[in-house]
Protein backbone atom coordinates (compact mmCIF):
# COMPACT_ATOMS: atom_id res chain seq x y z
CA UNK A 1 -52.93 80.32 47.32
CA UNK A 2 -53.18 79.42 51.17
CA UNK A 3 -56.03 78.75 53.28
CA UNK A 4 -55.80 79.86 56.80
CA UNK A 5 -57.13 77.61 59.24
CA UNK A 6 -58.20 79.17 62.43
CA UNK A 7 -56.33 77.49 65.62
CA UNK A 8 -57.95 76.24 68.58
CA UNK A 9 -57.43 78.15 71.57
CA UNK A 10 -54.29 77.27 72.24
CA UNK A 11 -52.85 75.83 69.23
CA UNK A 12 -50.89 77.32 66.63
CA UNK A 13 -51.91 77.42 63.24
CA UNK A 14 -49.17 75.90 60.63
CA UNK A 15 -48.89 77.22 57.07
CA UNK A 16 -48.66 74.57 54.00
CA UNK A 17 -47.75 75.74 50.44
CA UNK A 18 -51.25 75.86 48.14
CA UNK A 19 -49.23 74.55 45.50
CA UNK A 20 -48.42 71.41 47.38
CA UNK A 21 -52.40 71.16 47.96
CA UNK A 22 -51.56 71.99 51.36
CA UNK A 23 -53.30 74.38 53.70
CA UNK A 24 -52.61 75.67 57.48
CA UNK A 25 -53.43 73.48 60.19
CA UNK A 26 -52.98 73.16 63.44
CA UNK A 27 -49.94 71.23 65.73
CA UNK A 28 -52.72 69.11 67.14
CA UNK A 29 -54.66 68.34 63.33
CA UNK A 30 -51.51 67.49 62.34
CA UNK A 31 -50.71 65.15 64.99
CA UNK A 32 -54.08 63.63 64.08
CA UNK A 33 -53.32 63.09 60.53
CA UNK A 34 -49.89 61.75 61.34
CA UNK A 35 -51.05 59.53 64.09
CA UNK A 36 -53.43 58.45 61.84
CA UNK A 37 -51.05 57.15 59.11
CA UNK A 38 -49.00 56.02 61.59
CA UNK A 39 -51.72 53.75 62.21
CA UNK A 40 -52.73 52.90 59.36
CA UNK A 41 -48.63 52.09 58.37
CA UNK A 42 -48.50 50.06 61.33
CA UNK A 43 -51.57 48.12 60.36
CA UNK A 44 -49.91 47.55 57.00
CA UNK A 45 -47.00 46.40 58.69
CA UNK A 46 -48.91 44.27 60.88
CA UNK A 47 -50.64 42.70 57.85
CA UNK A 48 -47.14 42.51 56.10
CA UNK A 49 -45.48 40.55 59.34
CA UNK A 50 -48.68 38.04 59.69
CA UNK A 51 -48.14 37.45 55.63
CA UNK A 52 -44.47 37.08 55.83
CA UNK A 53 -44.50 34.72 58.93
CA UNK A 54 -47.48 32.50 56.73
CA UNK A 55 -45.09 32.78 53.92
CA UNK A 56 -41.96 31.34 56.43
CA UNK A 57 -44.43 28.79 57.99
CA UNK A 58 -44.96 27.36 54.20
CA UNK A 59 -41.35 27.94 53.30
CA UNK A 60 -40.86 25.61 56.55
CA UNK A 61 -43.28 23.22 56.06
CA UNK A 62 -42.12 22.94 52.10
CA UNK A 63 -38.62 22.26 53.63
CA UNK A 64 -40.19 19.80 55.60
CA UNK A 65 -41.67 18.00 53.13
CA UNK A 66 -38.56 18.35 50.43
CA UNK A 67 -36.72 16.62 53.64
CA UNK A 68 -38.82 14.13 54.04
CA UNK A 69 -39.03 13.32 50.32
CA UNK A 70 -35.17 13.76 50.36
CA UNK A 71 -35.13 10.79 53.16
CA UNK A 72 -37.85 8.39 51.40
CA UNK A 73 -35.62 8.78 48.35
CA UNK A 74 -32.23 8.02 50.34
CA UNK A 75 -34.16 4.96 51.95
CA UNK A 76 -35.46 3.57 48.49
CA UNK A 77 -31.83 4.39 47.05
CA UNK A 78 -30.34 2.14 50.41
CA UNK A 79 -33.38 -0.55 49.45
CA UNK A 80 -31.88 -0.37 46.19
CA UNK A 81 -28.65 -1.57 46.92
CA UNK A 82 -29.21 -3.93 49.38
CA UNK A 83 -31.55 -5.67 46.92
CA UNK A 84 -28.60 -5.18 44.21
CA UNK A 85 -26.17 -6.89 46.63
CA UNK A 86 -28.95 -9.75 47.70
CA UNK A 87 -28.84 -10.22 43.69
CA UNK A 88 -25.70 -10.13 43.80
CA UNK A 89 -25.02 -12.98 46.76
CA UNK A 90 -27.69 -14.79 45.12
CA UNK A 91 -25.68 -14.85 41.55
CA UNK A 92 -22.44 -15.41 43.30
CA UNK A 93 -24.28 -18.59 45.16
CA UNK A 94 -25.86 -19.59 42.34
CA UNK A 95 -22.53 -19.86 40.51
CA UNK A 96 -20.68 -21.41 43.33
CA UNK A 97 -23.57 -24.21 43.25
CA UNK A 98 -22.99 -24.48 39.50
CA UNK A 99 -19.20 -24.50 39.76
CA UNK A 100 -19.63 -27.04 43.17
CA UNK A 101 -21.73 -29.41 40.51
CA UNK A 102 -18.89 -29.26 37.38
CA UNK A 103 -17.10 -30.43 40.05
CA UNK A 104 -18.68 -33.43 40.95
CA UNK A 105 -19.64 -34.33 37.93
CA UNK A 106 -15.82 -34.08 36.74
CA UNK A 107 -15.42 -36.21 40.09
CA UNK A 108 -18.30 -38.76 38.72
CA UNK A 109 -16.38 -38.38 35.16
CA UNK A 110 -13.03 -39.34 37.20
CA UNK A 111 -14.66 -42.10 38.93
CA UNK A 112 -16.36 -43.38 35.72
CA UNK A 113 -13.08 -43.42 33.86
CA UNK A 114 -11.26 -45.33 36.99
CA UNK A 115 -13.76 -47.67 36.93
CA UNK A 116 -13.48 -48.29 33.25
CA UNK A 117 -10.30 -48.48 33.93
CA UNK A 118 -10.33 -50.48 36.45
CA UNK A 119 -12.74 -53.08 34.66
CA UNK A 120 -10.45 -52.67 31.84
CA UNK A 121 -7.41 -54.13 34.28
CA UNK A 122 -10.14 -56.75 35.43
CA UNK A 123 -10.87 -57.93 32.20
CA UNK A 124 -7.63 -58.18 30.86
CA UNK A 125 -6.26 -60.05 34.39
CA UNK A 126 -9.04 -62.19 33.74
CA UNK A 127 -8.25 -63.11 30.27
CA UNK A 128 -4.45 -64.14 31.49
CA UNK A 129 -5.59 -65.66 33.75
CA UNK A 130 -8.13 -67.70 31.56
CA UNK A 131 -4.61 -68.08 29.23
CA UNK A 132 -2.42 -69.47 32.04
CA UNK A 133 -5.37 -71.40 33.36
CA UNK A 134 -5.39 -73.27 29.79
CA UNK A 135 -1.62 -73.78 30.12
CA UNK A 136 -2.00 -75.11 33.03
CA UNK A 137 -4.68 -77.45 32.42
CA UNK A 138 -3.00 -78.02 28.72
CA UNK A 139 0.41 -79.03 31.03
CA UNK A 140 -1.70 -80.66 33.68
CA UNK A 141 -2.88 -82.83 30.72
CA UNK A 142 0.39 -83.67 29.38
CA UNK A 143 1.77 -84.48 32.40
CA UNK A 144 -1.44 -86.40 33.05
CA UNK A 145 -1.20 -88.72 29.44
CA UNK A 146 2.86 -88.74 30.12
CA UNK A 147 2.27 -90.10 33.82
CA UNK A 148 -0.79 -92.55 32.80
CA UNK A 149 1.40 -94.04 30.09
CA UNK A 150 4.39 -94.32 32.62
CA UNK A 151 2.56 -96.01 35.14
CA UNK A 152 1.32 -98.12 32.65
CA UNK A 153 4.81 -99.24 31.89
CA UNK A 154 5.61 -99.50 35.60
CA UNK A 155 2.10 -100.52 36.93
CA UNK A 156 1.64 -97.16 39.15
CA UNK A 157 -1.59 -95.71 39.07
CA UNK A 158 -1.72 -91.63 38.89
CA UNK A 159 -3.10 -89.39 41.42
CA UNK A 160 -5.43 -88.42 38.76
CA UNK A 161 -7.60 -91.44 38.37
């Protein structure tokens, strides 16, 4: 069923289908309802944009803040390393002090068995030296009793007396 709609003066009425739920109008009503959810659409839209650019500005500052987390991390990770390499410079030093002291104390070993050595030469010079020294006093003697005993004979005296 349709409704009829009486026009303004100079407006034309427009027919809708009843069975749409639709009735005449006029050009000028139905600029009004049209305008009117154009409106309200752009409204919507207008809500929509001021959502979506809140939505970007947290996406952003989320980013941000990923980035910035992304950099702390890279910094700790470079901290890291450079405290794994001190470690590392402080092992290496650590065993070029202990190899630097088996050295000297192979040095000191070294110098302990030249010394023993050494003492060892000492010792054993000595002791000849003690043996030839009784040889020569032994001989000294001999000669000494020989010469006494010849000058004796002959009336000489020895250097000795």
């Amino acid at each position: 069923m349709t409704k009829i709609v009486r026009p303004a003066d100079n407006v034309e009425p427009v027919e809708r289908s009843s069975a749409l739920g639709l009735e005449k109008v006029t050009t000028q009503e139905d600029i009004a309802q049209v305008a009117a959810q154009l409106a309200e659409l752009t409204q919507t839209v207008e809500a929509m944009a001021k959502d979506l650019k809140a939505m970007t500005e947290r996406a952003d500052t989320q980013e941000a803040r990923s980035d910035t987390q992304e950099a702390r991390s890279d910094t700790q990770e470079a901290r890291s390393d450079t405290q794994e390499a001190r470690s590392d410079t402080q092992e290496a030093r650590s065993d070029t002090q202990e190899a630097r002291s088996d050295n000297w104390r192979a040095i000191a070993d070294i110098q302990d068995d030249d010394a023993l050595m050494q003492q060892e030469r000492v010792d054993l010079a000595a002791r000849e030296l003690a043996d030839v020294s009784r040889r020569l006093q032994a001989a000294a003697t001999l000669l000494q009793d020989s010469g006494d005993s010849g000058s004796r004979i002959s009336g000489k005296r020895s250097f000795a007396e």
